[in-house]
C-alpha atoms as a PDB file:
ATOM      1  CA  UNK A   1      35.243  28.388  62.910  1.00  0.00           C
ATOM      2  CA  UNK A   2      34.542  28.283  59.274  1.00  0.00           C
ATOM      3  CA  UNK A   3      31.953  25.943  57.292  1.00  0.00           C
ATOM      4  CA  UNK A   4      32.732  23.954  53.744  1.00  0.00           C
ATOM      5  CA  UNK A   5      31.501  25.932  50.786  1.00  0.00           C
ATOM      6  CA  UNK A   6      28.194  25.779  49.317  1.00  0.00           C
ATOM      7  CA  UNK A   7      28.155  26.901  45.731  1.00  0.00           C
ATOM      8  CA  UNK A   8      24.707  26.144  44.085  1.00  0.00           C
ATOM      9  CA  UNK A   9      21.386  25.612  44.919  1.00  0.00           C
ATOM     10  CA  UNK A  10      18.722  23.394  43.876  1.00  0.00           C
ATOM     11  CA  UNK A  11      14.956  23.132  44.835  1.00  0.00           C
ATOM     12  CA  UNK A  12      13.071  19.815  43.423  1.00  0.00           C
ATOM     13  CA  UNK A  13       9.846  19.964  42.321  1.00  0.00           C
ATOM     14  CA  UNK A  14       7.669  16.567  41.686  1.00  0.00           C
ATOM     15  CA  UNK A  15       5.254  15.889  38.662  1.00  0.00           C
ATOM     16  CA  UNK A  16       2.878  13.577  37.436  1.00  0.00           C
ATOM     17  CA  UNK A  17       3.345  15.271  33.935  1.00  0.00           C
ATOM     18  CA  UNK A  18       7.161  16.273  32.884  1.00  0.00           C
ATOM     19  CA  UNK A  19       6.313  16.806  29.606  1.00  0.00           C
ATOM     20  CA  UNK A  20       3.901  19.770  30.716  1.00  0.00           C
ATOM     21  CA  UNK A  21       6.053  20.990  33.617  1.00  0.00           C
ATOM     22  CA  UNK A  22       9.022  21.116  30.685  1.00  0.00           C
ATOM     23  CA  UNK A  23       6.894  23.517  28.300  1.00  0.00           C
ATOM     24  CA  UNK A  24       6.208  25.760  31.506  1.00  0.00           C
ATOM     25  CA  UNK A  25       9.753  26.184  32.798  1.00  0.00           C
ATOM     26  CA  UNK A  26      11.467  26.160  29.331  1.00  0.00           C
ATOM     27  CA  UNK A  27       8.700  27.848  26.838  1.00  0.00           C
ATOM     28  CA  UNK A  28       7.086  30.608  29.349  1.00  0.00           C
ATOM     29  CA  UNK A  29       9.598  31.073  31.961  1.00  0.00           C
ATOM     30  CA  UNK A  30      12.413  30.554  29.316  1.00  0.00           C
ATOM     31  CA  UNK A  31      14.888  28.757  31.841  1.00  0.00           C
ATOM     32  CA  UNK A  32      17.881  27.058  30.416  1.00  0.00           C
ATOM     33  CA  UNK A  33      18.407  23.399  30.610  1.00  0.00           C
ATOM     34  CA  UNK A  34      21.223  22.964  32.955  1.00  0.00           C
ATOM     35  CA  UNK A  35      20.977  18.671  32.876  1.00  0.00           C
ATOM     36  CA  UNK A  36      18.523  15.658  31.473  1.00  0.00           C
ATOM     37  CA  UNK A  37      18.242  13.410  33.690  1.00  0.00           C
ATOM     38  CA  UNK A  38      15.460  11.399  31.979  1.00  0.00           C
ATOM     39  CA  UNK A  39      12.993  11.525  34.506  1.00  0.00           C
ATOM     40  CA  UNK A  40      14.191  14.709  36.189  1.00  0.00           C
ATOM     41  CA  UNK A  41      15.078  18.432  34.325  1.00  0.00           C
ATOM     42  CA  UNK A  42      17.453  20.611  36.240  1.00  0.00           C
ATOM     43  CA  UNK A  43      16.811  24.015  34.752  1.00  0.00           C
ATOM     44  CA  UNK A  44      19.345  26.838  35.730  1.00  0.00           C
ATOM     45  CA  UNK A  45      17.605  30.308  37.303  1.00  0.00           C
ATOM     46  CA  UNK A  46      20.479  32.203  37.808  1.00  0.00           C
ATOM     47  CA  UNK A  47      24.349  31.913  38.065  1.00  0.00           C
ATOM     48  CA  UNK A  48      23.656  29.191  41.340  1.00  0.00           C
ATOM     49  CA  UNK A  49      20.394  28.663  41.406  1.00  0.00           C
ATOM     50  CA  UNK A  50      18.558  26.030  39.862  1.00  0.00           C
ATOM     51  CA  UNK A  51      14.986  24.067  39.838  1.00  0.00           C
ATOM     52  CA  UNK A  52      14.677  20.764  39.200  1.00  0.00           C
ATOM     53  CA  UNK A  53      11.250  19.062  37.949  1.00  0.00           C
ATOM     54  CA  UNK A  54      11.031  15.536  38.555  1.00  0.00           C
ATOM     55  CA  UNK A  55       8.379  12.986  37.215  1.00  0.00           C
ATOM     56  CA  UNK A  56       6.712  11.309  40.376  1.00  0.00           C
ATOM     57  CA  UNK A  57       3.573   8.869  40.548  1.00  0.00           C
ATOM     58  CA  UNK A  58       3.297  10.048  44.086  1.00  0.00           C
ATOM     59  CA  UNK A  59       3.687  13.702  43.039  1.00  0.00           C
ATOM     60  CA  UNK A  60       1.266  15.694  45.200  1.00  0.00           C
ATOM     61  CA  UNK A  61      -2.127  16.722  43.329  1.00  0.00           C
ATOM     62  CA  UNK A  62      -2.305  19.915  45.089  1.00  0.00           C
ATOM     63  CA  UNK A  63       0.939  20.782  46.257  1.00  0.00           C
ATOM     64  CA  UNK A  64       1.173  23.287  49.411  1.00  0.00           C
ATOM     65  CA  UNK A  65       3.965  24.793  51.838  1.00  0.00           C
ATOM     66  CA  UNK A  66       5.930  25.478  49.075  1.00  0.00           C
ATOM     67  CA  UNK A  67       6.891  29.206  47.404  1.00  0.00           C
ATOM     68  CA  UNK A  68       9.459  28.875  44.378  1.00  0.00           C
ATOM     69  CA  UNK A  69      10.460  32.722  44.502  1.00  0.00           C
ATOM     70  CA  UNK A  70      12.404  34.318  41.468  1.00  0.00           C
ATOM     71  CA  UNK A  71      13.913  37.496  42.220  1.00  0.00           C
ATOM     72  CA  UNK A  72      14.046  39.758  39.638  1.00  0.00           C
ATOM     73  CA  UNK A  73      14.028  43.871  39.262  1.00  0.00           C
ATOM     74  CA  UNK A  74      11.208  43.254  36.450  1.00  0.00           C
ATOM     75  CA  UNK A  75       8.317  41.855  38.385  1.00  0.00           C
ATOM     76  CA  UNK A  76       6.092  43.912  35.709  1.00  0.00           C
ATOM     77  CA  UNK A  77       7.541  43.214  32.777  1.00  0.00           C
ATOM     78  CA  UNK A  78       7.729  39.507  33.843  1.00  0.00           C
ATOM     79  CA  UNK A  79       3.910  39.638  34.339  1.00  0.00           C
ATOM     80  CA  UNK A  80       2.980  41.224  30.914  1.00  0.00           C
ATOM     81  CA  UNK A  81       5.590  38.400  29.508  1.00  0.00           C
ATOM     82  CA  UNK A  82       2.982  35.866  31.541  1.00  0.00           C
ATOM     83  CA  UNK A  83      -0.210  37.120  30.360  1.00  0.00           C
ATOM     84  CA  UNK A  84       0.978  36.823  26.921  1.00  0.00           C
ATOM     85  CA  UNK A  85       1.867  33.271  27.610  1.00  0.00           C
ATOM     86  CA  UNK A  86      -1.523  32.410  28.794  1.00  0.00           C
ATOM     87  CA  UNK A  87      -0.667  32.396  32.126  1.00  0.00           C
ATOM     88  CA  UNK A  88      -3.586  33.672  34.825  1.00  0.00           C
ATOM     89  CA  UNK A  89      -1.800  35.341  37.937  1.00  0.00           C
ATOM     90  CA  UNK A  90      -2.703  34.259  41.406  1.00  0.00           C
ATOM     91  CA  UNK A  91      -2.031  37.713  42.551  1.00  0.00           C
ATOM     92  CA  UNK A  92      -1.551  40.822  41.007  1.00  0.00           C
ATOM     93  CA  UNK A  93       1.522  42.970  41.160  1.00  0.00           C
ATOM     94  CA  UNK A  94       1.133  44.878  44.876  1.00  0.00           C
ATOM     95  CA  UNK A  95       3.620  46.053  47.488  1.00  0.00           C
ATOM     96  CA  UNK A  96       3.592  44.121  50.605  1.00  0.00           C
ATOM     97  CA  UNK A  97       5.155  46.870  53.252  1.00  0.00           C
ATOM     98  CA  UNK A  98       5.606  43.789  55.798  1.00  0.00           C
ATOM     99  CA  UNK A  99       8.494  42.308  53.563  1.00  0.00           C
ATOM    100  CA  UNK A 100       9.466  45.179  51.795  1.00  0.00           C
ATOM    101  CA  UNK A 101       8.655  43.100  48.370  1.00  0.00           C
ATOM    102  CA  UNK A 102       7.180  44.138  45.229  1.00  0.00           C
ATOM    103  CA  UNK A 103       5.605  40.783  43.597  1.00  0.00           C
ATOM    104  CA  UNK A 104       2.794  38.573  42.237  1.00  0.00           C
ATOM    105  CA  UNK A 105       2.140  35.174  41.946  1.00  0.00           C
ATOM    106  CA  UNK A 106       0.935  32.739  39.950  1.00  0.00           C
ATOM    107  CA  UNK A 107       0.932  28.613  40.057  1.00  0.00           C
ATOM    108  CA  UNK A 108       2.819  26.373  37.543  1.00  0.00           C
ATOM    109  CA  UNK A 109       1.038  23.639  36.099  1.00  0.00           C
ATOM    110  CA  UNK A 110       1.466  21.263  39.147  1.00  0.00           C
ATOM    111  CA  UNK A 111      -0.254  23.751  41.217  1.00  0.00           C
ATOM    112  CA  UNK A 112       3.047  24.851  43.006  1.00  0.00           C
ATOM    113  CA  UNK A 113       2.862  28.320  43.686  1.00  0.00           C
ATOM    114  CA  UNK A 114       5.419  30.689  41.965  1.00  0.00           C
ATOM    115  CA  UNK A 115       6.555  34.032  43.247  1.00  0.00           C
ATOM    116  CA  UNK A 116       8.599  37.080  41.235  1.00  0.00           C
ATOM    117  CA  UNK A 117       9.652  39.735  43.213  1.00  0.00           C
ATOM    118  CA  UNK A 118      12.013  42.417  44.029  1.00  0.00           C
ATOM    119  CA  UNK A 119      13.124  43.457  46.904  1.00  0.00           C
ATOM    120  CA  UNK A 120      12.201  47.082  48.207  1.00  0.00           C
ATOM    121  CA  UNK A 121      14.804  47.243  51.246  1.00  0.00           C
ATOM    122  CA  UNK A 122      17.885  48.573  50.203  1.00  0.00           C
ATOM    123  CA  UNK A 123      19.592  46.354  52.618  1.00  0.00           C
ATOM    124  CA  UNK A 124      18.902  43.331  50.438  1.00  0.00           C
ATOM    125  CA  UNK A 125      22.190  41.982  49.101  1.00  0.00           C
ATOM    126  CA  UNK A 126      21.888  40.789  45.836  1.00  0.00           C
ATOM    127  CA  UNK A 127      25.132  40.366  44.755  1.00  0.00           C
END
């Protein structure tokens, strides 16, 4: 039996400061404004995938649970581009044989924590 298509993604994200969150995902991550929604910015992350920030009052001050990963074959270059930005990693670029990952992290300015990575295991479909 086959399911109804799914053909984008989107993972929400609350602030107390969209203004700041904006300068983050579009100055130092350099996403692209997908859609304006006033109190919510959908930013696009790759051909389906997309983030959206969302001004909240009720926004959590120290967000937790929560890993936005962005998979990329230039986890290294991506940190130099964050350094230069200002931005203080979490973690510094390491393998991690249990996933099979190359990555870092590093937390946006709501405190969420952000992953890049690349995948090791060649059975990893990224198409």
């Amino acid at each position: 039996m086959s399911h109804p298509p799914i053909d984008q993604q989107i993972t929400f994200l609350y602030t107390r400061d969209l203004a700041r969150s904006a300068r983050f995902y579009e100055e130092v991550l350099g996403l692209p404004l997908a859609l304006d929604q006033g109190g919510c910015r959908i930013y696009r992350v790759s051909a389906g995938g997309y983030v959206g920030i969302c001004q909240r009052t009720d926004a959590p001050e120290q967000p937790a649970g929560v890993i936005l990963t962005l998979v990329t074959p230039a986890v290294d270059e991506w940190c130099e581009h964050l350094r230069a930005h200002g931005v203080v990693l979490e973690k510094e670029p390491a393998v991690n044989p249990d996933y099979g990952i190359y990555h870092c992290f590093l937390r946006d300015p709501n405190g969420y924590l952000v992953e890049i990575q690349r995948f090791l295991d060649l059975a990893w479909d990224a198409s």
